[in-house]
C-alpha atoms as a PDB file:
ATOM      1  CA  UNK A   1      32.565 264.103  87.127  1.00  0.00           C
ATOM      2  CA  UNK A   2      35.638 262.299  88.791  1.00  0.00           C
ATOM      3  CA  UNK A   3      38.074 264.704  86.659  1.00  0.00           C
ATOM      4  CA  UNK A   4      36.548 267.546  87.131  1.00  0.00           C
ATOM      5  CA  UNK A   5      35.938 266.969  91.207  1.00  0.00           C
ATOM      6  CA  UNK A   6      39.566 266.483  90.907  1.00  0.00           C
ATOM      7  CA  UNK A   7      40.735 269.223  89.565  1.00  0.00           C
ATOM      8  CA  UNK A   8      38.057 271.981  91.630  1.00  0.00           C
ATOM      9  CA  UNK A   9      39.992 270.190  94.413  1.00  0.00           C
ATOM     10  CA  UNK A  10      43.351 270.880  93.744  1.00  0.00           C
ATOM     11  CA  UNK A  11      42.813 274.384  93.363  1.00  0.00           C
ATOM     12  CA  UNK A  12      43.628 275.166  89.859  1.00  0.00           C
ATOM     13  CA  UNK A  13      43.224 278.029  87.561  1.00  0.00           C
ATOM     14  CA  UNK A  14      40.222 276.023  86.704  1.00  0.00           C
ATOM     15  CA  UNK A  15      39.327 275.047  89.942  1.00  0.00           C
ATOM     16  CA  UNK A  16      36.130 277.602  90.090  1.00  0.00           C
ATOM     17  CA  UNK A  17      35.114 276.585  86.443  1.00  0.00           C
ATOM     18  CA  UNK A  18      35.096 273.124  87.404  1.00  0.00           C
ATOM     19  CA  UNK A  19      32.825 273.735  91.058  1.00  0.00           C
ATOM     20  CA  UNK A  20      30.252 275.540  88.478  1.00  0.00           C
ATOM     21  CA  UNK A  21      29.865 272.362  86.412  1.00  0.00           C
ATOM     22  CA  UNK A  22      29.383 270.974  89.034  1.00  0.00           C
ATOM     23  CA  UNK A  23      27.168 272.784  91.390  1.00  0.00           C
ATOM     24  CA  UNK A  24      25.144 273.756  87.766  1.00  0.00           C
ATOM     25  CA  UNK A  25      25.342 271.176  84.967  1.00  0.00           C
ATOM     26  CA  UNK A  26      22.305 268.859  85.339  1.00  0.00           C
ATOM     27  CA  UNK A  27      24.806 265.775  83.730  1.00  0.00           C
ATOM     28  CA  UNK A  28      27.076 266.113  86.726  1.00  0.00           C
ATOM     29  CA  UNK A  29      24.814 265.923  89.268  1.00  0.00           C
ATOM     30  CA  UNK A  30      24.141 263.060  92.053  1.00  0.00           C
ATOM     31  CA  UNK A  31      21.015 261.284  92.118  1.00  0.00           C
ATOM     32  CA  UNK A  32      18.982 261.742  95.055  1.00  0.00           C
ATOM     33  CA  UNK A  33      19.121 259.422  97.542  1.00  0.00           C
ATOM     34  CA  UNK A  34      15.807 259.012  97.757  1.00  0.00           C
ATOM     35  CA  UNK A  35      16.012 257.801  94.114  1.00  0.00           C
ATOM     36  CA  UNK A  36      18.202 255.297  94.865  1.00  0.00           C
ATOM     37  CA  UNK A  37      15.522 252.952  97.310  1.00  0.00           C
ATOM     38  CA  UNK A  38      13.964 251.503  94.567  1.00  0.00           C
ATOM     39  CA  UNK A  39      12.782 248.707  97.325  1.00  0.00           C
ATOM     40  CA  UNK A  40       8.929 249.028  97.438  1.00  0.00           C
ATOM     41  CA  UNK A  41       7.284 248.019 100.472  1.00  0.00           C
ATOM     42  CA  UNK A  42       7.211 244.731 101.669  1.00  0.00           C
ATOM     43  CA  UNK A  43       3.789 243.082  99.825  1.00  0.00           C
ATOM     44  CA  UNK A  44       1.528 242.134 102.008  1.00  0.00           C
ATOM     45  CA  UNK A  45       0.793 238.374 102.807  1.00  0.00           C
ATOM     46  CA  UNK A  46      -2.951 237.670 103.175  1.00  0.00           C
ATOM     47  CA  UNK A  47      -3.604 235.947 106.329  1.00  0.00           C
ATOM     48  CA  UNK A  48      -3.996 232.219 105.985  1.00  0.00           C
ATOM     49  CA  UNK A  49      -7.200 230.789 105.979  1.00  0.00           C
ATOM     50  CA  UNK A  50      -8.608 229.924 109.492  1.00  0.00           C
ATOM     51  CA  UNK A  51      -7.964 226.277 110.301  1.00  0.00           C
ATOM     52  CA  UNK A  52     -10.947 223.783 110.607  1.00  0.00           C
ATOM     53  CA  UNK A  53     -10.363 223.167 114.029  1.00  0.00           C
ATOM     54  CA  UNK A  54     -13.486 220.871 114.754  1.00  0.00           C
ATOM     55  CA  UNK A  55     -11.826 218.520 111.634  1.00  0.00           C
ATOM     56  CA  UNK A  56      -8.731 218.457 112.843  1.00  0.00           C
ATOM     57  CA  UNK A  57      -9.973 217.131 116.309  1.00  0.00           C
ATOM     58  CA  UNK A  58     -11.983 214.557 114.782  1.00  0.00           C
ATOM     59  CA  UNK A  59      -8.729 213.040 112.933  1.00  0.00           C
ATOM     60  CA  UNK A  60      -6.375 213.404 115.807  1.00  0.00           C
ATOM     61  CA  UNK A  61      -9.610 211.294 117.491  1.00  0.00           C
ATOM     62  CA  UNK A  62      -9.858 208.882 115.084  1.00  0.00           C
ATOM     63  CA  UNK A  63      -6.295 208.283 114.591  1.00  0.00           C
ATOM     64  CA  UNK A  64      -6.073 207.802 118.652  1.00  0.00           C
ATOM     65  CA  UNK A  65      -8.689 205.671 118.527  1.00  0.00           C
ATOM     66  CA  UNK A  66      -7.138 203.527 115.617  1.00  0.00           C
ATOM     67  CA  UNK A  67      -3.919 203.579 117.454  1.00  0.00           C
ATOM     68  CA  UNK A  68      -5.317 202.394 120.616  1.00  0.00           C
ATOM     69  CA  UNK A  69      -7.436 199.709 118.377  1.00  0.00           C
ATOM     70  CA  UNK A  70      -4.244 198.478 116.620  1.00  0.00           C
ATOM     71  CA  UNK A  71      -2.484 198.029 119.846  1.00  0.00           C
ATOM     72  CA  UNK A  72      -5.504 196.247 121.375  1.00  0.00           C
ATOM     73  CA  UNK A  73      -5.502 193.426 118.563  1.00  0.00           C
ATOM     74  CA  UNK A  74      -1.735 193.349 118.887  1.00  0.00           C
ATOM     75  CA  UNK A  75      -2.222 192.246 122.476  1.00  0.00           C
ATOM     76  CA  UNK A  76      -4.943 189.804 121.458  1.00  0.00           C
ATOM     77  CA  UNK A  77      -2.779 188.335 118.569  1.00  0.00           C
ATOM     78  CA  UNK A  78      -0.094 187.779 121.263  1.00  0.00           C
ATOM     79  CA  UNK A  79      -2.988 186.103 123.643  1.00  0.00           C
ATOM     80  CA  UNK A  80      -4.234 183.860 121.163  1.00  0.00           C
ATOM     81  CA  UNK A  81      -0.702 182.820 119.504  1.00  0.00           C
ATOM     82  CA  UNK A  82       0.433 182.077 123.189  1.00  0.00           C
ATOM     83  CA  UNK A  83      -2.928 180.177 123.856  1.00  0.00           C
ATOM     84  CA  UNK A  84      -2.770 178.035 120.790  1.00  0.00           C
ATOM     85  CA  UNK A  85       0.908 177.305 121.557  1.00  0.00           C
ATOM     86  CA  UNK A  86      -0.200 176.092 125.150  1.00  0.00           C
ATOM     87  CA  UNK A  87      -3.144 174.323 123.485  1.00  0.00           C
ATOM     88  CA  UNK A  88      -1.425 172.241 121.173  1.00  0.00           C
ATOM     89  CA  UNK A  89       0.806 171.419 124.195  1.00  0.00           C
ATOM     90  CA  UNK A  90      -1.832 170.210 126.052  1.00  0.00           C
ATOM     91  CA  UNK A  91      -3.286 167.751 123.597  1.00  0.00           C
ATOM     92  CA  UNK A  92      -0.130 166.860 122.317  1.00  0.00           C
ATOM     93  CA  UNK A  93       0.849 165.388 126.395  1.00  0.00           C
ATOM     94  CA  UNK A  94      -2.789 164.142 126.250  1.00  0.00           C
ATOM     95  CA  UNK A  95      -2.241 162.426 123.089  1.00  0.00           C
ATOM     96  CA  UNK A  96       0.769 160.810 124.379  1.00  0.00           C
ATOM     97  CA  UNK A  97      -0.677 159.689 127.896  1.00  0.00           C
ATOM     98  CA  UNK A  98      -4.217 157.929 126.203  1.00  0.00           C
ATOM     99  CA  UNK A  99      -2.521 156.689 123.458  1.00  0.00           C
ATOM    100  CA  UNK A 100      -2.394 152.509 124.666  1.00  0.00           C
ATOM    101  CA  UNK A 101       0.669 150.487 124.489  1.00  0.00           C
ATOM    102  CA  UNK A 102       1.009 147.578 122.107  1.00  0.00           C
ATOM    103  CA  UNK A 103      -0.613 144.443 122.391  1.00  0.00           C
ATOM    104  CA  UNK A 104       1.544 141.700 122.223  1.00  0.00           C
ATOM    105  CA  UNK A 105      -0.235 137.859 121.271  1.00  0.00           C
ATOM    106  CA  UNK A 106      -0.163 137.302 124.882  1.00  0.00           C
ATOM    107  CA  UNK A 107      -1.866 139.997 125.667  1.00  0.00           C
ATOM    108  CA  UNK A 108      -4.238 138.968 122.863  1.00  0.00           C
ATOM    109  CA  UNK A 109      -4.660 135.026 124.088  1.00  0.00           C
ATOM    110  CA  UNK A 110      -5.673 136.440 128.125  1.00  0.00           C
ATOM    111  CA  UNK A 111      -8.003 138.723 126.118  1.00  0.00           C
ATOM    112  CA  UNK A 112      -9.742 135.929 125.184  1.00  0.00           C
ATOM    113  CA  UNK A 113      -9.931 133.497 127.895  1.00  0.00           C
ATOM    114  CA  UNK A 114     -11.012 136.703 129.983  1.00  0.00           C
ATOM    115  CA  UNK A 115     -13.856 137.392 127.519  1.00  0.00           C
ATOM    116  CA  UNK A 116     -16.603 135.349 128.963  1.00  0.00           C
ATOM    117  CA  UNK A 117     -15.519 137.514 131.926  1.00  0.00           C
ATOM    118  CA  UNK A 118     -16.200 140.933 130.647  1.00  0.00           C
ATOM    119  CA  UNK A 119     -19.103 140.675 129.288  1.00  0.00           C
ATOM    120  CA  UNK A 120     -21.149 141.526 132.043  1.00  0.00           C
ATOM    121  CA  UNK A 121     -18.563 144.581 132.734  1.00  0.00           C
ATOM    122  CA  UNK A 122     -20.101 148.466 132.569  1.00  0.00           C
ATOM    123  CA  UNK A 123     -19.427 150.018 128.972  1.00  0.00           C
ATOM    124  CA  UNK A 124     -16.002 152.128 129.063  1.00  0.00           C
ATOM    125  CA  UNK A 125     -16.544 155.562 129.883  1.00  0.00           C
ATOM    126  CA  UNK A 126     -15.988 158.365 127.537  1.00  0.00           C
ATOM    127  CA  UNK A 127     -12.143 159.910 127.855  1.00  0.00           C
ATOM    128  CA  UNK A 128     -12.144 162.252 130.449  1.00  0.00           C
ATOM    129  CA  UNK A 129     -15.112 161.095 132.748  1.00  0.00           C
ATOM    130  CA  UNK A 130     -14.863 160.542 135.963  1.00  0.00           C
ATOM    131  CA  UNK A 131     -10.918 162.377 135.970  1.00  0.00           C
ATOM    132  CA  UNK A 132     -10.334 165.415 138.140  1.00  0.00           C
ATOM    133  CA  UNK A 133     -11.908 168.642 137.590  1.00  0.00           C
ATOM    134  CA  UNK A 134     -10.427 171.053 135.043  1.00  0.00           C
ATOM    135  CA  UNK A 135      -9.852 174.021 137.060  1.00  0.00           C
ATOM    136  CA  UNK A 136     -10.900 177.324 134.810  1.00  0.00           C
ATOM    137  CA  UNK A 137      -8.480 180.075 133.818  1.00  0.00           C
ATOM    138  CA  UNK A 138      -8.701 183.862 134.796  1.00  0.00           C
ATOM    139  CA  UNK A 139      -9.501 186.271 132.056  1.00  0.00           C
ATOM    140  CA  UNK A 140      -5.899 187.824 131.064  1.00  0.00           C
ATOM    141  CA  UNK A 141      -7.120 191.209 130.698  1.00  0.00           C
ATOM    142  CA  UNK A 142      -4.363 194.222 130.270  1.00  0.00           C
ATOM    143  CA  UNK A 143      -4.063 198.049 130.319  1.00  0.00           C
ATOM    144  CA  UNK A 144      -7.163 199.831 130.307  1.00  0.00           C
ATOM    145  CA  UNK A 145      -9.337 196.497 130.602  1.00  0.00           C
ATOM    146  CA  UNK A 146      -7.515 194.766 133.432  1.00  0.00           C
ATOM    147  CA  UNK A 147      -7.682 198.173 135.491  1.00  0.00           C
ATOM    148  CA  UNK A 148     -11.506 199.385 134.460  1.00  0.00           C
ATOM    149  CA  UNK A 149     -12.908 195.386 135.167  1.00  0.00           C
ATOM    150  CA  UNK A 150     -13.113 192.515 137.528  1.00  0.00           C
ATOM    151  CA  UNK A 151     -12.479 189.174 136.341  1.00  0.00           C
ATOM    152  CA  UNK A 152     -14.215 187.462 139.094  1.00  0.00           C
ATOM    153  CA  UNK A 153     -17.708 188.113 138.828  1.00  0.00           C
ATOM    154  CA  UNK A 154     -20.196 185.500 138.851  1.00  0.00           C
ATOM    155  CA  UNK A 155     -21.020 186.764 134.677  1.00  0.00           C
ATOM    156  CA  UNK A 156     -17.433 186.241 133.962  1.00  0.00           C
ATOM    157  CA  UNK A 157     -17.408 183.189 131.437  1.00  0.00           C
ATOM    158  CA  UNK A 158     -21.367 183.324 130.647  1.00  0.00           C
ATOM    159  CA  UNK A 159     -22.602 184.032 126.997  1.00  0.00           C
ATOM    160  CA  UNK A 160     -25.109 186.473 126.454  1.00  0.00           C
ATOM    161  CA  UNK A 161     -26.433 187.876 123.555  1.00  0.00           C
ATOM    162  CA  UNK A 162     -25.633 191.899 122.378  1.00  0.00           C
ATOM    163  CA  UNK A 163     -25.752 194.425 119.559  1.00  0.00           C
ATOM    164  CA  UNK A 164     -22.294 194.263 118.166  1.00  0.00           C
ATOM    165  CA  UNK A 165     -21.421 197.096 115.436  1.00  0.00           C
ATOM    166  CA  UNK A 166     -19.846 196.718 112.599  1.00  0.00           C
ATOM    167  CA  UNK A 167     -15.935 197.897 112.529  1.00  0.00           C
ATOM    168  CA  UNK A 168     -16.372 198.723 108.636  1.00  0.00           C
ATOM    169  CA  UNK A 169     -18.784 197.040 106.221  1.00  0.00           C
ATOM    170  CA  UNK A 170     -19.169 193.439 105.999  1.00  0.00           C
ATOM    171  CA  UNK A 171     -19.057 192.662 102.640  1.00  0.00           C
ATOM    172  CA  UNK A 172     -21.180 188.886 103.580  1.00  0.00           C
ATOM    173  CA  UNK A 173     -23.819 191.771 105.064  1.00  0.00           C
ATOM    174  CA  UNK A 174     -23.149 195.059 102.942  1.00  0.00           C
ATOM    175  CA  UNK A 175     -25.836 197.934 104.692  1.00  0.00           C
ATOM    176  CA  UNK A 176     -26.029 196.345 108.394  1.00  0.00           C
ATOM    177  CA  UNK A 177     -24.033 198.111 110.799  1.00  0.00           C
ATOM    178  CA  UNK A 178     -24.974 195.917 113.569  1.00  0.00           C
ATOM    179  CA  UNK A 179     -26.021 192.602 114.427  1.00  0.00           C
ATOM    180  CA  UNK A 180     -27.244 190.857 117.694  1.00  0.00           C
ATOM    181  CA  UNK A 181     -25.113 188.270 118.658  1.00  0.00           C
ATOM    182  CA  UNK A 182     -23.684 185.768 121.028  1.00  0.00           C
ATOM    183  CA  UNK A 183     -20.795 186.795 123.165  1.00  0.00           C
ATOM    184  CA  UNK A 184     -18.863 185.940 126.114  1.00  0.00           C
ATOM    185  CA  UNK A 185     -18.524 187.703 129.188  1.00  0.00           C
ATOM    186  CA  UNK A 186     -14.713 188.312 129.963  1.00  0.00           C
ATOM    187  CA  UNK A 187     -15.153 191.185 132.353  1.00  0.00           C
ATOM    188  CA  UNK A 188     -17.810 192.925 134.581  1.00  0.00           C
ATOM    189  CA  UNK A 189     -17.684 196.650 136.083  1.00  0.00           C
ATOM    190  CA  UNK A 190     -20.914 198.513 137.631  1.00  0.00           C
ATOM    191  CA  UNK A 191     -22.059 199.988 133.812  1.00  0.00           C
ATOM    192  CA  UNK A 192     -20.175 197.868 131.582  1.00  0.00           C
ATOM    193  CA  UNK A 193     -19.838 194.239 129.873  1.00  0.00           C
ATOM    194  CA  UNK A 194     -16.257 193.482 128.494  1.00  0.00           C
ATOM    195  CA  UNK A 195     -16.737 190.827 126.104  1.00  0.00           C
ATOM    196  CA  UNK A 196     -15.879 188.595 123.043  1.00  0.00           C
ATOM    197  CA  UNK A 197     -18.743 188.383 120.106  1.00  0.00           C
ATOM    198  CA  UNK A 198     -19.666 185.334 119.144  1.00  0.00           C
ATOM    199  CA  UNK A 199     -20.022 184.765 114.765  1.00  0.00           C
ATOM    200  CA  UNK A 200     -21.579 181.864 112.648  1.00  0.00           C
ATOM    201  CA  UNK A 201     -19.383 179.404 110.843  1.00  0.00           C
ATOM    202  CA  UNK A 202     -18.713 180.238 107.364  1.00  0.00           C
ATOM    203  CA  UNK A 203     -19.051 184.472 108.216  1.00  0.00           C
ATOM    204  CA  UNK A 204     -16.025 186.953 107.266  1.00  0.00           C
ATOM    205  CA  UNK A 205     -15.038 186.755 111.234  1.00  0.00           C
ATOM    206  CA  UNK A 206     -15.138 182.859 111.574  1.00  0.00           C
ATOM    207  CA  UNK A 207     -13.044 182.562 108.714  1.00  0.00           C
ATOM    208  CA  UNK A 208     -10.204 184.850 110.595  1.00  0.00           C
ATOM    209  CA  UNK A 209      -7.462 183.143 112.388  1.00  0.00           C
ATOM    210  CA  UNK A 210      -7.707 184.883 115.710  1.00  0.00           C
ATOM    211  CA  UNK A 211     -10.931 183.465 115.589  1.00  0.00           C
ATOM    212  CA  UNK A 212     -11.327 179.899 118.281  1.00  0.00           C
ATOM    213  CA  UNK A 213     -14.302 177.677 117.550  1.00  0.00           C
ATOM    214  CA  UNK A 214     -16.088 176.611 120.703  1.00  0.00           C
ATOM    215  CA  UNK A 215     -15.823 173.015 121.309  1.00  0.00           C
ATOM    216  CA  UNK A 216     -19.196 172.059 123.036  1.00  0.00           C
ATOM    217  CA  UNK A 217     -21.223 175.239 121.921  1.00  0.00           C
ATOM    218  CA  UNK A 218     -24.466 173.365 123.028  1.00  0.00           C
ATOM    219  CA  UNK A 219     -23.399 172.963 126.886  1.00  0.00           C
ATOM    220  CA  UNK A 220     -22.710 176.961 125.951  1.00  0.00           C
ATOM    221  CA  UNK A 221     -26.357 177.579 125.516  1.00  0.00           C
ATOM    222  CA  UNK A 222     -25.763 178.132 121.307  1.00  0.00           C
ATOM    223  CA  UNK A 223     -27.760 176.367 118.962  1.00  0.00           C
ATOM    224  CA  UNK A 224     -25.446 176.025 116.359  1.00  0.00           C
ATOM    225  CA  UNK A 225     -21.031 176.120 115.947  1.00  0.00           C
ATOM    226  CA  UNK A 226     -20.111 179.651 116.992  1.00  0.00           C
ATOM    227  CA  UNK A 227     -16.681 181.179 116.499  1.00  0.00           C
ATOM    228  CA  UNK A 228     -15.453 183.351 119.236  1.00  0.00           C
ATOM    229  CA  UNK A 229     -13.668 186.658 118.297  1.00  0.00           C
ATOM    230  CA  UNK A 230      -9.919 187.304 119.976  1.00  0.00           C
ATOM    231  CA  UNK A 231     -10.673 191.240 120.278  1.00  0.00           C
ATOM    232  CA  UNK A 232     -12.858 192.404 123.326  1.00  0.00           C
ATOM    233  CA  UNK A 233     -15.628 194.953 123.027  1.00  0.00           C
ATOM    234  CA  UNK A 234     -16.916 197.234 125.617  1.00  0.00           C
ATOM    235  CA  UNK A 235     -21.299 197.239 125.761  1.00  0.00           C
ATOM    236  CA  UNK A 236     -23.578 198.826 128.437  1.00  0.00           C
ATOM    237  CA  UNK A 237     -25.134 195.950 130.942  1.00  0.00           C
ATOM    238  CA  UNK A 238     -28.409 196.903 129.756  1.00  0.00           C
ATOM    239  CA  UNK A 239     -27.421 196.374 126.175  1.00  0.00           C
ATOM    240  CA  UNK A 240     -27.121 192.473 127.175  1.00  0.00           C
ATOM    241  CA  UNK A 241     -30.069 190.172 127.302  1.00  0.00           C
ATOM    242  CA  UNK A 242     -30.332 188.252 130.566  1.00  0.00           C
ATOM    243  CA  UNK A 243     -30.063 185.856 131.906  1.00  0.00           C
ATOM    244  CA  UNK A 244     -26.929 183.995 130.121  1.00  0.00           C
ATOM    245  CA  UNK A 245     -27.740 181.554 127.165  1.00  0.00           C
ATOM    246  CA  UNK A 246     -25.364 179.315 129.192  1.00  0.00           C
ATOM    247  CA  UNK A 247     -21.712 179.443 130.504  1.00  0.00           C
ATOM    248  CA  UNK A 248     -18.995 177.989 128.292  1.00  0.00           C
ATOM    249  CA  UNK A 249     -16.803 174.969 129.794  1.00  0.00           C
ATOM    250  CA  UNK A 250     -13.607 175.184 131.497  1.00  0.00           C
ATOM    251  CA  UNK A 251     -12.095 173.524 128.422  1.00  0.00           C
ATOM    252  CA  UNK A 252     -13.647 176.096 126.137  1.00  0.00           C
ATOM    253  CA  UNK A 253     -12.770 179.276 128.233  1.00  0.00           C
ATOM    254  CA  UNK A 254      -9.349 177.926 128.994  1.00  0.00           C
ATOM    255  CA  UNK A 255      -8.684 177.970 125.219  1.00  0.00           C
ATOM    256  CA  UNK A 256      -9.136 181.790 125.004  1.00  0.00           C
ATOM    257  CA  UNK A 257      -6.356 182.543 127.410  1.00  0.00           C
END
């Protein structure tokens, strides 16, 4: 086709012969243009399914609230490390100020000629009595907890009894998903109870570390040794039984902060 365009163009003797093979021969002639799109149209996608909106909430929800939860026992963690630090401080100057110096043999001959003396004298008193007053902590609430309760209501410290649920199965009590139990009032607002459960010695939560055994669980109104958990729990007033079982001591309260 290129030769014979060529030569109808340069206007030879065979110039018209040329424009007729052209113009009339079915091998020389130019596809159509419309041959040339072979493109089809673009396929059509199918719309994606509709998204499960109401599922996707509930994740988002429970991821916030496992977020939030994670953060919370952070915080506590921090609490109880920093209170057992402090703690072991505290017994370790105690330790050191009732420990009694030593007795040389003079000290052990005056002993003696003063026994005759003592006899009649009032039986030493336990360690402790009779000292100053131990003066009792405030509840070291944060965020949400410090804003939404007051720590200085008269319920602050008292141990009442509440339906705790489960976070999760307990494999020592597989099917329950709550349990009434002992727990300590940390916070008060007009609907609400912030406050510590309370667990047995021996259960899954006694056996935790962030756990802190009360000391004198019977001037606490308990009837047996009660672990108290470091994470705090929100329940409605009415959900607690009162009056208190008791209020736990200044020693005991102290410990949790």
């Amino acid at each position: 086709r290129l030769t014979l365009a060529t030569v109808a163009a340069g206007a030879a003797e065979a110039s018209e012969v040329c424009n007729d093979l052209l113009d009339g021969d079915e091998r020389f002639a130019l596809p159509d243009e419309a041959e040339l799109d072979t493109g089809g149209a673009a396929p059509v996608v199918a719309a994606a399914p509709a998204a499960r909106t109401a599922d996707a909430d509930k994740k988002a929800a429970r991821k916030a609230r496992k977020a939030e939860e994670a953060e919370r026992r952070r915080l506590a963690a921090d609490q109880k490390a920093a209170a057992d630090a402090k703690r072991k401080a505290e017994r370790k100057a105690a330790t050191a100020t009732s420990t009694p110096p030593s007795r040389s043999s003079t000290d052990a001959v005056e002993d003696e000629e003063e026994e005759g003396s003592t006899l009649d004298a009032e039986p030493p008193r336990p360690a402790g009595a009779g000292g100053p007053p131990v003066s009792r902590r405030k509840a070291a609430l944060l965020g949400d907890d410090a804003r939404d309760f007051d720590v200085d209501d008269a319920l602050v410290g008292a141990l009442v009894v509440a339906e705790i649920w489960f976070e999760g199965e307990d494999p020592d009590q597989p099917g329950l998903e709550a349990k009434r139990r002992p727990c300590v009032v940390v916070g008060v607002n007009e609907e609400q109870l912030l406050v510590r459960p309370g667990y047995s010695e021996g259960g899954r939560r006694a056996r935790d570390w962030q756990s802190y055994e009360v000391g004198d669980w019977r001037e606490a109104g308990l009837d047996k040794v009660t672990y108290i958990e470091a994470e705090t729990r929100r329940i409605d007033r009415a959900q607690a039984e009162l009056p208190p079982l008791g209020r736990m001591t200044a020693l005991d309260w102290n410990a949790l902060w």
